[in-house]
C-alpha atoms as a PDB file:
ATOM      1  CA  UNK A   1     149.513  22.569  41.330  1.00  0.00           C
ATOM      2  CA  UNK A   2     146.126  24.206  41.080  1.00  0.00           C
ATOM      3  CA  UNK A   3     144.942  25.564  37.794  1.00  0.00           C
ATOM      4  CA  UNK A   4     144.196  28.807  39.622  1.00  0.00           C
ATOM      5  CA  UNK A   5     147.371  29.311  41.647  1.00  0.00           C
ATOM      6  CA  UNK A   6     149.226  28.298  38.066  1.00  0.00           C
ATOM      7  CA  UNK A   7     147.089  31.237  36.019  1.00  0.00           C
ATOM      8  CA  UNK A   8     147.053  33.555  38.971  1.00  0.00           C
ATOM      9  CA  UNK A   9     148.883  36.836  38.682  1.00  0.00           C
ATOM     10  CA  UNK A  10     150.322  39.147  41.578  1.00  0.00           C
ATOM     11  CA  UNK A  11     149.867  42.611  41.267  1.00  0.00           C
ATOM     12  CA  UNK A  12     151.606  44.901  43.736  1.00  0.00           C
ATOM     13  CA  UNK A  13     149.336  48.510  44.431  1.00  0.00           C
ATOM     14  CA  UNK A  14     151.611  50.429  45.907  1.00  0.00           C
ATOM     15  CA  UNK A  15     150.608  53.746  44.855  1.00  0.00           C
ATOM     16  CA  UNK A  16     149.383  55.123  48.645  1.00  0.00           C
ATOM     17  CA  UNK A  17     152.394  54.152  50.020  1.00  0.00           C
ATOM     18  CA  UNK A  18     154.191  55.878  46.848  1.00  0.00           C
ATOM     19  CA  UNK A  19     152.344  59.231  47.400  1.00  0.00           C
ATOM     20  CA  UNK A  20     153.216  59.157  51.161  1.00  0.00           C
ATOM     21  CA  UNK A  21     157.009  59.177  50.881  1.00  0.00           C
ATOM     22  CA  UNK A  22     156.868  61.705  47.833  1.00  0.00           C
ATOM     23  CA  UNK A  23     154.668  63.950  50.309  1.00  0.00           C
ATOM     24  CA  UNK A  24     157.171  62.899  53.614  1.00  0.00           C
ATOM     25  CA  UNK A  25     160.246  63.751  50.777  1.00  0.00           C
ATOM     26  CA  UNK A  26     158.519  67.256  49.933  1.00  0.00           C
ATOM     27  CA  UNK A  27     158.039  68.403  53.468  1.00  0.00           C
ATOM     28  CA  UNK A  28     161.443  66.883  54.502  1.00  0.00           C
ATOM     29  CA  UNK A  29     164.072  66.589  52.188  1.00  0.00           C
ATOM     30  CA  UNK A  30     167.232  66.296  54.182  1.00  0.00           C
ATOM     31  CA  UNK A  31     166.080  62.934  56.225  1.00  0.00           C
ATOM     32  CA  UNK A  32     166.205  59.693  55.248  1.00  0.00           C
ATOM     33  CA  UNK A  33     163.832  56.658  55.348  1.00  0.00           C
ATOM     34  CA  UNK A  34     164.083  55.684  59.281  1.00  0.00           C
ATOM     35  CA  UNK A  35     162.457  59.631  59.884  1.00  0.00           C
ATOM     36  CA  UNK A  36     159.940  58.545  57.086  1.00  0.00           C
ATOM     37  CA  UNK A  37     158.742  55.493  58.620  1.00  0.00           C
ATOM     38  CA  UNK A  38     158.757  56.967  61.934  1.00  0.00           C
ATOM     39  CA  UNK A  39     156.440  59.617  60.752  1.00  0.00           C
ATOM     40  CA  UNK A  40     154.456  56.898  58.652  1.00  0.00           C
ATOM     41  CA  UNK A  41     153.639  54.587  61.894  1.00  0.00           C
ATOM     42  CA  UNK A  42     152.757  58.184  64.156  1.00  0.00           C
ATOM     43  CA  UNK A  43     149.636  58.516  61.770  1.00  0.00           C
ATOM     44  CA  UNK A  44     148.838  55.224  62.528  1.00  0.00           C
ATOM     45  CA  UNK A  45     149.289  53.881  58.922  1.00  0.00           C
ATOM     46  CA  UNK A  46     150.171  50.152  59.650  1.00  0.00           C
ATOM     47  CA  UNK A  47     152.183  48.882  56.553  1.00  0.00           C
ATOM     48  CA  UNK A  48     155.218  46.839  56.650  1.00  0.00           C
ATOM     49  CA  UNK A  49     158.845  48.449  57.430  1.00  0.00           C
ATOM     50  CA  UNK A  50     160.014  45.710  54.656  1.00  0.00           C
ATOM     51  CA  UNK A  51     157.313  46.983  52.351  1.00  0.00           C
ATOM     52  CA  UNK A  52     158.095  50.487  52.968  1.00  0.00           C
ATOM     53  CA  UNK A  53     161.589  50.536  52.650  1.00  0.00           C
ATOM     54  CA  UNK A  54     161.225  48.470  49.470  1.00  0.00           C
ATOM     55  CA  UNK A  55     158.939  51.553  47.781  1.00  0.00           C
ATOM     56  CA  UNK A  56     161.919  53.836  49.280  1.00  0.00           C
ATOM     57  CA  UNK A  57     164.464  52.134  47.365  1.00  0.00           C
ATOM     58  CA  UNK A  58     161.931  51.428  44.203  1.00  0.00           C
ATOM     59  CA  UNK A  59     161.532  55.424  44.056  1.00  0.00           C
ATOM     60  CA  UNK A  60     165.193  56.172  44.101  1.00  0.00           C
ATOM     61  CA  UNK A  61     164.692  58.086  47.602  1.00  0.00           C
ATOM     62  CA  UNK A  62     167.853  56.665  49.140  1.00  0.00           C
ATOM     63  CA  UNK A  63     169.967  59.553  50.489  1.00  0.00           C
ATOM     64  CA  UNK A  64     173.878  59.337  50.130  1.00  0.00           C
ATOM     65  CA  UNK A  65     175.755  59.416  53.280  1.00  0.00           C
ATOM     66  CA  UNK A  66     177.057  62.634  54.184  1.00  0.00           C
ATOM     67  CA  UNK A  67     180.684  63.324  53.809  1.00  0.00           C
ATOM     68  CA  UNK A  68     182.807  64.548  56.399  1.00  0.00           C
ATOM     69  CA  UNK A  69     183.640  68.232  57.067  1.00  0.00           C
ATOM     70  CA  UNK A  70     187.096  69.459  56.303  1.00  0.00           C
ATOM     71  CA  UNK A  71     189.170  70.599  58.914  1.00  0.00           C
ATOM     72  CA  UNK A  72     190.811  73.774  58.144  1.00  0.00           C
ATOM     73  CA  UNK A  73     194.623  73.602  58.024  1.00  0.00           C
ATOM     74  CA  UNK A  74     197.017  74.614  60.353  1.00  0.00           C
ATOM     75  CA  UNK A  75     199.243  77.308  60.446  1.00  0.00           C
ATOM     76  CA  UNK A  76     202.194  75.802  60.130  1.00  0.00           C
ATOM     77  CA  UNK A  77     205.776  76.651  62.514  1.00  0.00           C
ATOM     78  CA  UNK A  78     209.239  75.409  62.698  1.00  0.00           C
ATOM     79  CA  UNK A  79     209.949  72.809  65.505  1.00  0.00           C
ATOM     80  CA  UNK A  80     211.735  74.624  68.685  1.00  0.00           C
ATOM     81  CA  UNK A  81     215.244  73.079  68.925  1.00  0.00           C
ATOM     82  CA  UNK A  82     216.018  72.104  72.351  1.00  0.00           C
ATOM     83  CA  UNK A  83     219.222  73.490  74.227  1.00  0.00           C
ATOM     84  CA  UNK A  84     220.533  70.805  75.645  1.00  0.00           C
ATOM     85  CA  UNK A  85     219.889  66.616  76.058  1.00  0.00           C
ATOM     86  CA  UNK A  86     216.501  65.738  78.117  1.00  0.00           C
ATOM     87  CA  UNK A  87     214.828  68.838  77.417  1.00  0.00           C
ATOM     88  CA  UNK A  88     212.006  67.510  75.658  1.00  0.00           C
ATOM     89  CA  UNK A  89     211.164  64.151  74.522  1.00  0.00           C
ATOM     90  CA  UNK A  90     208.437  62.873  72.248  1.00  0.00           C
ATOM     91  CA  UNK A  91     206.403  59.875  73.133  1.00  0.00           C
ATOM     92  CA  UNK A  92     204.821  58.026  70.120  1.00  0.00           C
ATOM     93  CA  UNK A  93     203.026  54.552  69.991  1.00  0.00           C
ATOM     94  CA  UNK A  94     203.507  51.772  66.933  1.00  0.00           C
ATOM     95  CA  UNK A  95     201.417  49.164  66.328  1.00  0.00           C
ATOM     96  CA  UNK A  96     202.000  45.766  64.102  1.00  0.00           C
ATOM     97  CA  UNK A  97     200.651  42.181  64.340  1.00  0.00           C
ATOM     98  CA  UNK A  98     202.290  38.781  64.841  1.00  0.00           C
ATOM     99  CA  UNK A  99     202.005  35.899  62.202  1.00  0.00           C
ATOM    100  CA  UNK A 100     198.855  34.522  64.269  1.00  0.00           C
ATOM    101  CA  UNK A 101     196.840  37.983  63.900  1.00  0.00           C
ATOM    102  CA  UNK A 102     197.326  39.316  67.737  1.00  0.00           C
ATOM    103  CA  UNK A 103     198.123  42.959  67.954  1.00  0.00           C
ATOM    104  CA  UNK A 104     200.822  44.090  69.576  1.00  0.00           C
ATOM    105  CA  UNK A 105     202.057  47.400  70.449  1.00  0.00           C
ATOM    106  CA  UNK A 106     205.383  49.692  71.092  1.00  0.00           C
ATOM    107  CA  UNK A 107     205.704  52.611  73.345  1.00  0.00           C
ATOM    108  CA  UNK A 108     208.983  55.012  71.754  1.00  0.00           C
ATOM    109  CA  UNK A 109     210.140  57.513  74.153  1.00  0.00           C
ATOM    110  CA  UNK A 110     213.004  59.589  72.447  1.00  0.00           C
ATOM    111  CA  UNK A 111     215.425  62.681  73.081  1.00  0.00           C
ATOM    112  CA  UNK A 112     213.974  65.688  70.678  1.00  0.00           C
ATOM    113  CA  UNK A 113     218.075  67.274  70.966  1.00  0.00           C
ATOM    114  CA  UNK A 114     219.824  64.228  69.839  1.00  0.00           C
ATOM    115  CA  UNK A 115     217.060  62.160  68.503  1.00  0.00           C
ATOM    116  CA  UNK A 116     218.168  58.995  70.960  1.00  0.00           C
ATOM    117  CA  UNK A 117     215.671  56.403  71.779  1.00  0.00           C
ATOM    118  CA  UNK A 118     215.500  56.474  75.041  1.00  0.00           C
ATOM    119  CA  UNK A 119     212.520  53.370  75.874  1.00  0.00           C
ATOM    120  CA  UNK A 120     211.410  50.761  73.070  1.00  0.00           C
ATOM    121  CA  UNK A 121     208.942  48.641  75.300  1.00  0.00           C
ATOM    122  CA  UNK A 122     206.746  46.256  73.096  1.00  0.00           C
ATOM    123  CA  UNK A 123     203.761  44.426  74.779  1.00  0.00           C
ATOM    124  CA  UNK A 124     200.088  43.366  73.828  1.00  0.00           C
ATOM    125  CA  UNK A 125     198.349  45.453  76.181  1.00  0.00           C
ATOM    126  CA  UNK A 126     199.694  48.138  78.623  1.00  0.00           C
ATOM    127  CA  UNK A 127     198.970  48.789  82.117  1.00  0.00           C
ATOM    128  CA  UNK A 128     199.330  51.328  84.005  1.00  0.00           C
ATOM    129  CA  UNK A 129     202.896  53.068  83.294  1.00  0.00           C
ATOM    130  CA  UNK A 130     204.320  52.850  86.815  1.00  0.00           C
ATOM    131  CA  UNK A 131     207.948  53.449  85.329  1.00  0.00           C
ATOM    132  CA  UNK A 132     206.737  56.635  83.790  1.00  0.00           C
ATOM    133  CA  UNK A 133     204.816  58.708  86.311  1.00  0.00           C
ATOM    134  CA  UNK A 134     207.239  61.193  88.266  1.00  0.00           C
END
């Protein structure tokens, strides 16, 4: 090895890039570092994306995902009891998976009156439900 590659010292300047996101994270505060960088490379500034984002992360910029907005809950009823058998039925669709990891799925068709099961059909992947169109 070289004397001067053993005695040489690396020094990082960073600072323009520095001021630049500080500036991008005053005028825009809500967006995160792909709008930055975008914004960066439209003034023609030709740094690195690697170099960039590691300033970004080195400045503590990095925006938390945002969380998902609430739904407001439902008003909730009573179920309508049917009058009589094969009023109304309720369809519903199970899922497991064998020992070997393939999916498989179950289609439950049952009586809403007397809660009676009226079609348990398993299968890996349904087709078209000839047997249940009118």
């Amino acid at each position: 090895m070289s004397r001067s590659m053993y005695y040489y010292n690396h020094t990082k300047d960073d600072e323009e890039v520095v001021a630049k996101l500080m500036d991008l994270a005053g005028n825009y505060p809500t967006r995160g570092f792909e709008t930055y960088y975008g914004k960066i490379r439209m003034e023609g500034l030709v740094w690195n994306r690697k170099r960039v984002l590691r300033v970004y992360r080195k400045i503590n910029l990095k925006l938390r995902s945002k969380r998902k907005r609430r739904i407001p809950s439902r008003i909730k009823e009573k179920l309508i009891v049917p009058e009589g058998i094969n009023r109304t039925w309720s369809i519903d669709f199970m899922s497991d998976s064998l020992s070997n990891g393939r999916r498989f799925r179950i289609l439950n068709v049952m009586d809403d009156y007397n809660r009676e099961s009226l079609i348990n059909e398993a299968s890996i992947r349904f087709r078209v439900l000839g047997w249940f169109r009118n």
